[in-house]
C-alpha atoms as a PDB file:
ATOM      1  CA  UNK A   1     -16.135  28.200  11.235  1.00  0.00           C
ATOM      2  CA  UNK A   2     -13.602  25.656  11.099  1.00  0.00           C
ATOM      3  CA  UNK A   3     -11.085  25.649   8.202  1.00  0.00           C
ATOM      4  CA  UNK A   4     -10.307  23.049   5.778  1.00  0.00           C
ATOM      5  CA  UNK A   5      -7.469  21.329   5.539  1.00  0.00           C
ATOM      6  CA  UNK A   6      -5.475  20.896   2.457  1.00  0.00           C
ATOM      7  CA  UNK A   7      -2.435  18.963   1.544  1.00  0.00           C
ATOM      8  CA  UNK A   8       0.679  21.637   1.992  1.00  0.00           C
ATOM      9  CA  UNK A   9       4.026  21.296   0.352  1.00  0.00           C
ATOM     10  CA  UNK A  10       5.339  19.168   3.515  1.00  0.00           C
ATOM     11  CA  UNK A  11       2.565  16.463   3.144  1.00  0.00           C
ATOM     12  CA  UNK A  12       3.853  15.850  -0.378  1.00  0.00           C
ATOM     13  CA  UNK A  13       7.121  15.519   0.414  1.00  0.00           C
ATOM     14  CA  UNK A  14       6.346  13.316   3.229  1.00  0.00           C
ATOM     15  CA  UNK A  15       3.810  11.405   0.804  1.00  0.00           C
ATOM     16  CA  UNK A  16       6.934  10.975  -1.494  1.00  0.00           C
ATOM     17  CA  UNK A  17       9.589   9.794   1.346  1.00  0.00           C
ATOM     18  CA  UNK A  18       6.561   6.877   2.293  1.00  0.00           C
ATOM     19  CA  UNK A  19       6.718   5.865  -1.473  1.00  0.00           C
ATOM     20  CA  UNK A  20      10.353   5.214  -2.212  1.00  0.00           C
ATOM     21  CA  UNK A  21      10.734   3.716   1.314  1.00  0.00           C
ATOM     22  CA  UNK A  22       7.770   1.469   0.713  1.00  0.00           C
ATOM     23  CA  UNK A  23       8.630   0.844  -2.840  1.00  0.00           C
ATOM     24  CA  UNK A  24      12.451  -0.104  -1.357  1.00  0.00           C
ATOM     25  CA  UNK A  25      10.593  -2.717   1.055  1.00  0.00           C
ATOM     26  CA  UNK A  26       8.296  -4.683  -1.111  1.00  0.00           C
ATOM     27  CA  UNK A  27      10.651  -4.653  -4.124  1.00  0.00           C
ATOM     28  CA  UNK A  28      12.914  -6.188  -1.773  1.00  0.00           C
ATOM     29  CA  UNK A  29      10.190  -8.391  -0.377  1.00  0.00           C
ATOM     30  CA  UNK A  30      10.291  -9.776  -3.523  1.00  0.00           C
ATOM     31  CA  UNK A  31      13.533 -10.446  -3.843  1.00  0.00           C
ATOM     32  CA  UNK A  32      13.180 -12.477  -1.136  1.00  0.00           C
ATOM     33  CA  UNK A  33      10.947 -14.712  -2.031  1.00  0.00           C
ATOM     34  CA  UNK A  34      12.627 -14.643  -5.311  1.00  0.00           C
ATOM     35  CA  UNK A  35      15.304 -16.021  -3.042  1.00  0.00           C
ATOM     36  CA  UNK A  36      12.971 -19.023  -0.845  1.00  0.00           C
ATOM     37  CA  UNK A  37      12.231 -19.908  -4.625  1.00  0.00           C
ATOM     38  CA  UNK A  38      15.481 -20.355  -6.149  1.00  0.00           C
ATOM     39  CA  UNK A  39      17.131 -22.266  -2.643  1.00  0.00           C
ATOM     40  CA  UNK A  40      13.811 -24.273  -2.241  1.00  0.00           C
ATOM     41  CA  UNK A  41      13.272 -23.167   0.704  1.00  0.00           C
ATOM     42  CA  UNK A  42      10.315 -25.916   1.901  1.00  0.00           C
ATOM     43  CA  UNK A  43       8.918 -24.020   4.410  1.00  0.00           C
ATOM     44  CA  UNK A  44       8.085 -21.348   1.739  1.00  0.00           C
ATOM     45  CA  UNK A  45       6.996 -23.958  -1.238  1.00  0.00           C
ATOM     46  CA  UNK A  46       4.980 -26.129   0.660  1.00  0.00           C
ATOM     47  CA  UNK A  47       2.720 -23.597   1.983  1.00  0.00           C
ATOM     48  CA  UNK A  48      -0.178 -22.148  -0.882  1.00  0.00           C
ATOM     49  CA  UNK A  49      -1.262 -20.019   1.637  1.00  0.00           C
ATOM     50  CA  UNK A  50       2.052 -18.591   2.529  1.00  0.00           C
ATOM     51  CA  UNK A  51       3.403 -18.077  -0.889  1.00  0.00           C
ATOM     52  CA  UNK A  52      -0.255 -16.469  -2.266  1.00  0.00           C
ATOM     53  CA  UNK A  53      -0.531 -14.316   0.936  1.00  0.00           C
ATOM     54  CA  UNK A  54       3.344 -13.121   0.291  1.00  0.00           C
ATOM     55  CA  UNK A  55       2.981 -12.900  -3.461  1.00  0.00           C
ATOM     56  CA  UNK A  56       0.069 -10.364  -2.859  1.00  0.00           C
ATOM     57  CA  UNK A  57       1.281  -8.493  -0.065  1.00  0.00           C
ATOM     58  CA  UNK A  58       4.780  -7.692  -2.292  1.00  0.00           C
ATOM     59  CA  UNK A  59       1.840  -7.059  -5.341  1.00  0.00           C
ATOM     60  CA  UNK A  60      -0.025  -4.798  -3.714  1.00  0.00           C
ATOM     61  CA  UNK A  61       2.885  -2.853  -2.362  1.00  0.00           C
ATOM     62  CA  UNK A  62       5.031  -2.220  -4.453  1.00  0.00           C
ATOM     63  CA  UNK A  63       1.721  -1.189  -7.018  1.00  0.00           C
ATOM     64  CA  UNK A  64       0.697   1.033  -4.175  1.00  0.00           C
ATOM     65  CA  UNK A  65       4.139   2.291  -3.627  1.00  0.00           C
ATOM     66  CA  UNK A  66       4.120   3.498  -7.111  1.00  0.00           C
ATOM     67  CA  UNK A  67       0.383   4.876  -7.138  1.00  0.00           C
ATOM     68  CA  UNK A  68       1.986   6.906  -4.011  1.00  0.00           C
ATOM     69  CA  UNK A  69       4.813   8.155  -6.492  1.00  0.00           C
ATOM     70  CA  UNK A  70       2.208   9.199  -9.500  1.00  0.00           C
ATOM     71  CA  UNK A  71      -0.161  10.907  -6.467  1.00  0.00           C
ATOM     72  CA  UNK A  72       2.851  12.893  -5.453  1.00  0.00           C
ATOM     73  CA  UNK A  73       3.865  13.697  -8.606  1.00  0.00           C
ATOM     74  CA  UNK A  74       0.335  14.788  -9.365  1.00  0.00           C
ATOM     75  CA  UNK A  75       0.031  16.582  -6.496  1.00  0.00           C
ATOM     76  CA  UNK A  76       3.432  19.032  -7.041  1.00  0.00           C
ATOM     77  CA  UNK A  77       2.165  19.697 -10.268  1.00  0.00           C
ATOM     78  CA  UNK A  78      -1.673  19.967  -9.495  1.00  0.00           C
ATOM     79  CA  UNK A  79      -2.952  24.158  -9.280  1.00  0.00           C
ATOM     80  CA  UNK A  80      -5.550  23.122  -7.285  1.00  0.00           C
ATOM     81  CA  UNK A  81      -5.484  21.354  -3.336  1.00  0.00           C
ATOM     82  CA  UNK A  82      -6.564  18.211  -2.331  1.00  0.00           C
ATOM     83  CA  UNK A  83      -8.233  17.789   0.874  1.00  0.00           C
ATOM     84  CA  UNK A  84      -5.477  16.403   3.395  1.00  0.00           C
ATOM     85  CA  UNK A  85      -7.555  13.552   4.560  1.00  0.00           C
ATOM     86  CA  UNK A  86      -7.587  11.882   1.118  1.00  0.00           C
ATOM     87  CA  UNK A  87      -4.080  12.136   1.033  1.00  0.00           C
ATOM     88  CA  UNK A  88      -4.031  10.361   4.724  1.00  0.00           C
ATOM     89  CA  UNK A  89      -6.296   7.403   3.918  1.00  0.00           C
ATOM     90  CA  UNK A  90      -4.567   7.023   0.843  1.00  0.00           C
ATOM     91  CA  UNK A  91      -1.113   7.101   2.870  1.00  0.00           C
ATOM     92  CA  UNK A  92      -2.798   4.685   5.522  1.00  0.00           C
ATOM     93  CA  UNK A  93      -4.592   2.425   2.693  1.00  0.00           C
ATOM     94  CA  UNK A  94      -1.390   1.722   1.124  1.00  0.00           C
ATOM     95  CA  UNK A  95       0.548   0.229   3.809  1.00  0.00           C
ATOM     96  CA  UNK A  96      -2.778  -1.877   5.559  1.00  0.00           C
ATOM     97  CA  UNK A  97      -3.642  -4.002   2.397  1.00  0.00           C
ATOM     98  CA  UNK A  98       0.185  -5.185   2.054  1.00  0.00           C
ATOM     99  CA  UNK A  99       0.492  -5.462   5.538  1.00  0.00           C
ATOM    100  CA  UNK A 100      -2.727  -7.175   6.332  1.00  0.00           C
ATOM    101  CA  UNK A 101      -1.864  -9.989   3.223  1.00  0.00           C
ATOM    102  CA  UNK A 102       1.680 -10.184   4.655  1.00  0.00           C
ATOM    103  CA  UNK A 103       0.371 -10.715   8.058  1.00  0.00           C
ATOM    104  CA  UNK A 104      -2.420 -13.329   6.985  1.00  0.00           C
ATOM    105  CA  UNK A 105       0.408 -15.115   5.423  1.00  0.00           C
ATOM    106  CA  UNK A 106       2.624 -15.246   8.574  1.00  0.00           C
ATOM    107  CA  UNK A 107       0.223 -16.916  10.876  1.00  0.00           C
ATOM    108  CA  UNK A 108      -2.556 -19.537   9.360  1.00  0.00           C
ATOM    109  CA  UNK A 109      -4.093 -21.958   9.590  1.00  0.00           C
ATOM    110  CA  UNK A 110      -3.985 -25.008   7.504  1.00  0.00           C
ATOM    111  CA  UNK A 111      -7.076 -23.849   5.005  1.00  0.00           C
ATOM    112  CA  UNK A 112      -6.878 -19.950   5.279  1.00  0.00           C
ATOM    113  CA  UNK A 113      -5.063 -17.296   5.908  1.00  0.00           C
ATOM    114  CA  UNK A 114      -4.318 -15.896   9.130  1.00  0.00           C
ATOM    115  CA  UNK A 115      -6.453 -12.511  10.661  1.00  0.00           C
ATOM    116  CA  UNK A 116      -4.495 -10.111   9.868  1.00  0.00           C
ATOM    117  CA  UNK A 117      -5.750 -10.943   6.470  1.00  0.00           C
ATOM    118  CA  UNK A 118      -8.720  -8.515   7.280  1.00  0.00           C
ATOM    119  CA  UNK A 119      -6.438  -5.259   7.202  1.00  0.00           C
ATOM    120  CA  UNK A 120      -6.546  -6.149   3.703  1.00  0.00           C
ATOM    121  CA  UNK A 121     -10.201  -5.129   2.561  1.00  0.00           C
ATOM    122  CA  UNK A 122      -9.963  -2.055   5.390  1.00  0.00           C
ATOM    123  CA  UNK A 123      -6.866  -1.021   3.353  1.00  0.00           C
ATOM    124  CA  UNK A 124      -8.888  -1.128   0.146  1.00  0.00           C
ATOM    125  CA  UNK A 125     -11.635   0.441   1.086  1.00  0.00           C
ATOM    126  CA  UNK A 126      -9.048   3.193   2.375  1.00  0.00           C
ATOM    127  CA  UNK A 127      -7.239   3.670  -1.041  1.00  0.00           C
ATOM    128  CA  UNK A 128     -10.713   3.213  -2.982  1.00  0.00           C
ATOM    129  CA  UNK A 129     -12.051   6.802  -1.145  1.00  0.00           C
ATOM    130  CA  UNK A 130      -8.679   8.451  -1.643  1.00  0.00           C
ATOM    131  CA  UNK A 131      -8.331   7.972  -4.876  1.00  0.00           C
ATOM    132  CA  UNK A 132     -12.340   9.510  -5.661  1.00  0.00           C
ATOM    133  CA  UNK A 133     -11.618  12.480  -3.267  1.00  0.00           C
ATOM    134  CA  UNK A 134      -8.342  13.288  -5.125  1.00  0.00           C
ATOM    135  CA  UNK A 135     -10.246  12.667  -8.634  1.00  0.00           C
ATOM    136  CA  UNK A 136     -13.036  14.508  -7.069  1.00  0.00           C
ATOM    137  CA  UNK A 137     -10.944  17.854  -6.429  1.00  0.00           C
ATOM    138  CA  UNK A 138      -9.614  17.674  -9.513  1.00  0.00           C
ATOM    139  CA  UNK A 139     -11.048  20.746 -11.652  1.00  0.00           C
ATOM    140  CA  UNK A 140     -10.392  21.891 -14.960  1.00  0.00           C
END
């Protein structure tokens, strides 16, 4: 009988060192284009797609970033486990959406956004089943 596997101390802490470093990288994302903004940069500006696809990939990452902060935090606290592959496709689902918008916004065409666009909805997906398994093993 094979045993399941359950998020131990070390995936937590691990789950907390890929917030604040991820959190650190899209806040200052958006500080960056904070910056193309204020030196009208034209290359940034002129380009919809560019400056949605960036605006959405520093969004969704730096929201994800914190959602990775509150799981951890709920997680040290929790008296119950959470099966160790919610915590990995929530860990994975995190950094694909931002990615995959940061990517589609890198290379494009000149009416949509590039393909890496599609790690976005994969990434989703990812962080939608996470977050039901970890609400799922929670018990009173």
């Amino acid at each position: 009988m094979a045993e399941k596997s359950e998020t131990t101390p070390k995936n937590v802490f691990s789950l907390a060192r890929q917030a604040w470093f991820g959190l650190a990288f899209w806040m200052s994302l958006g500080l960056l284009l904070e910056g193309l903004i204020a030196f009208r940069s034209p290359t940034y500006l002129q380009d919809p797609i560019r400056r949605e696809m960036f605006r959405l990939a520093h969004a969704h990452g730096t929201l994800f970033s914190i959602l990775l902060i509150i799981t951890q935090l709920w997680l040290s606290h929790a008296k119950q486990s959470v099966p160790a592959t919610a915590t990995l496709l929530l860990r994975v689902g995190t950094v694909l959406m931002p990615v995959g918008f940061l990517l589609g916004g890198i290379w494009h065409s000149a009416t949509d956004p590039g393909i890496g666009v599609f790690l976005a909805p994969i990434g989703g997906v990812l962080v939608i089943f996470a977050v039901v398994a970890i609400g799922l093993s929670a018990k009173d």
